[in-house]
C-alpha atoms as a PDB file:
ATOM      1  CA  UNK A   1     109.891 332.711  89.281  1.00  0.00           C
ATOM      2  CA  UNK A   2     112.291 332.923  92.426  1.00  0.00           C
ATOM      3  CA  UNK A   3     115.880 333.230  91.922  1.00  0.00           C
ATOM      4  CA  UNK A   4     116.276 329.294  92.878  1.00  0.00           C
ATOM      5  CA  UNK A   5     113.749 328.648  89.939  1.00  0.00           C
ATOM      6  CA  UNK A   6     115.923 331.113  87.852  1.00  0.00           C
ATOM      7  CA  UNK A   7     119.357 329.216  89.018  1.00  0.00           C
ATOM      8  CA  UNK A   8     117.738 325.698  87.691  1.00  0.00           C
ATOM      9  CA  UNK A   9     116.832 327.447  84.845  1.00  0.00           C
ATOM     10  CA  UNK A  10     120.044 328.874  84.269  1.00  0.00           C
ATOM     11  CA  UNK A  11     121.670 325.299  84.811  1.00  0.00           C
ATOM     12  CA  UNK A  12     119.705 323.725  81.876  1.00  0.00           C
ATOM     13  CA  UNK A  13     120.596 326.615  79.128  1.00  0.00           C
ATOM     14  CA  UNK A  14     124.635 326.777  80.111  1.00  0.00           C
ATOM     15  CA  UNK A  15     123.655 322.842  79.597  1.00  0.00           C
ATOM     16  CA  UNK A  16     122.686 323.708  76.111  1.00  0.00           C
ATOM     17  CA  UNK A  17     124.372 320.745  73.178  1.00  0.00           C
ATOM     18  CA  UNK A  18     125.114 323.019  70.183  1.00  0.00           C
ATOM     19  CA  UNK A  19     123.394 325.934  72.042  1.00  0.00           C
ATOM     20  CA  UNK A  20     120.208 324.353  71.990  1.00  0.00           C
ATOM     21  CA  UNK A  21     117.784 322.809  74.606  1.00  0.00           C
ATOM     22  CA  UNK A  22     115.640 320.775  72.808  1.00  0.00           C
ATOM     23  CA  UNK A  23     112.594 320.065  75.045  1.00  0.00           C
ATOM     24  CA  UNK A  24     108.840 321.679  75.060  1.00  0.00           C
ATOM     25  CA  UNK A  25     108.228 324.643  77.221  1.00  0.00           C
ATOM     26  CA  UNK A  26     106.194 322.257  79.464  1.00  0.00           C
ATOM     27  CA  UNK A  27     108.687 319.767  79.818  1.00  0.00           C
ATOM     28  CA  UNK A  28     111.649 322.762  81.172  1.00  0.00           C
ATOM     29  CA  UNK A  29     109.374 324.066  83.590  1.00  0.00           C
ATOM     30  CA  UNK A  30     108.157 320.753  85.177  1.00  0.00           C
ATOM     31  CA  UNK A  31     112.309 319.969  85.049  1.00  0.00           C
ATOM     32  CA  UNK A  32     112.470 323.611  86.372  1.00  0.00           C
ATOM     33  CA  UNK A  33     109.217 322.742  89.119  1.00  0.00           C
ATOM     34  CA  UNK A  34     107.182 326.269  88.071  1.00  0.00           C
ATOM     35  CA  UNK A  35     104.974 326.274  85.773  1.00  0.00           C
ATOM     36  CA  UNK A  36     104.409 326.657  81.851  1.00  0.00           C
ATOM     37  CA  UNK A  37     103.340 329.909  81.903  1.00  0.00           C
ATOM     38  CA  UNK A  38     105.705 331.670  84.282  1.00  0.00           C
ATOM     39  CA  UNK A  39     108.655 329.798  82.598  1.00  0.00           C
ATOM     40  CA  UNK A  40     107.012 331.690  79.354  1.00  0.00           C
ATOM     41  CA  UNK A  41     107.043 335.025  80.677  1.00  0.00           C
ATOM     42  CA  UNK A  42     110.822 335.101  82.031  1.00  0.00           C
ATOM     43  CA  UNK A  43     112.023 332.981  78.093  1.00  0.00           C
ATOM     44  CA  UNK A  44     109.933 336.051  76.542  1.00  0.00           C
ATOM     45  CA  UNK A  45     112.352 338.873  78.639  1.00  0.00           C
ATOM     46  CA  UNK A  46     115.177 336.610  77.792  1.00  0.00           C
ATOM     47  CA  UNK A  47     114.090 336.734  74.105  1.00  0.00           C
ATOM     48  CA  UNK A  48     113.544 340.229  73.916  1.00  0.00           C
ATOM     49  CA  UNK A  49     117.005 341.362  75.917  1.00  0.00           C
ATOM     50  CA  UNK A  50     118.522 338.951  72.518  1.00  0.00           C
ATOM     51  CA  UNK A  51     119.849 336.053  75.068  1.00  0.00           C
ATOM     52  CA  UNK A  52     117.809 333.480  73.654  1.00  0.00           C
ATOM     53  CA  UNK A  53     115.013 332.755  70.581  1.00  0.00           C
ATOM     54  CA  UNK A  54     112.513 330.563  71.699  1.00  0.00           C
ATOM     55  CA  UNK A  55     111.409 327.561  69.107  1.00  0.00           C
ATOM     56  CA  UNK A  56     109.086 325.124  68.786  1.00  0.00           C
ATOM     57  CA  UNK A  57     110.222 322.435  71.489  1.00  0.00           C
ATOM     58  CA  UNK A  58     113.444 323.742  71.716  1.00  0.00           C
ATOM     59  CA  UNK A  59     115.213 327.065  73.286  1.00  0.00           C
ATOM     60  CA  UNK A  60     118.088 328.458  71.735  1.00  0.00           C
ATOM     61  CA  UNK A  61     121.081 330.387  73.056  1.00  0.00           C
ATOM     62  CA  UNK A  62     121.662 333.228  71.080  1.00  0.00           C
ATOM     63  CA  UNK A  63     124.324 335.131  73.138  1.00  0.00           C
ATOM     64  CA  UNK A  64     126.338 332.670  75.528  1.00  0.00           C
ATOM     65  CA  UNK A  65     128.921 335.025  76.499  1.00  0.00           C
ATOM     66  CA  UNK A  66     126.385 337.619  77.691  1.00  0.00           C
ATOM     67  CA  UNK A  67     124.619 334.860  79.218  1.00  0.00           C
ATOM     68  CA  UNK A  68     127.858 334.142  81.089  1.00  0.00           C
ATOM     69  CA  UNK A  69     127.989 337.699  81.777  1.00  0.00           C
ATOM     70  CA  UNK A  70     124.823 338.045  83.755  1.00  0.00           C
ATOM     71  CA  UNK A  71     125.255 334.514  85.607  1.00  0.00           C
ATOM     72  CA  UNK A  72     128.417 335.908  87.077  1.00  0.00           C
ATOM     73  CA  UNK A  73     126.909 339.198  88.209  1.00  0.00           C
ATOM     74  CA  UNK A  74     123.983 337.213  89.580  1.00  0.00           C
ATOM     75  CA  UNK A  75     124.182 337.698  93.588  1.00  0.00           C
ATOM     76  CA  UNK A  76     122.404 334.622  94.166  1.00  0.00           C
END
């Protein structure tokens, strides 16, 4: 994923009602324009650094102020 694909990404989880984006993996990465399973590879490294837990149709943030964290060190 570039870093623009990473940015739209980014956009939809600070997005997150009740820390949750409820849509299917396929459905974010259309929304994201990569596909299915790039989007899966980056959620799995989010998963495992304990940002997010990945669920059935929906993606929830575990850690939003580390999330915030990152976004603001982000260059891009």
């Amino acid at each position: 994923m570039s870093p623009d694909d990473l940015t739209a990404l980014a956009t939809f989880l600070d997005e997150a009602v009740a820390d949750q984006v409820l849509l299917p993996q396929r459905t974010l990465a259309a929304m994201v324009g990569v596909q299915r399973p790039s989007l899966n590879k980056v959620l799995k490294e989010f998963g495992r650094q304990g940002l997010i837990a990945v669920r059935y149709a929906a993606i929830q943030l575990v850690d939003r102020a580390r999330w915030y964290r990152i976004l603001e060190a982000d260059p891009a």
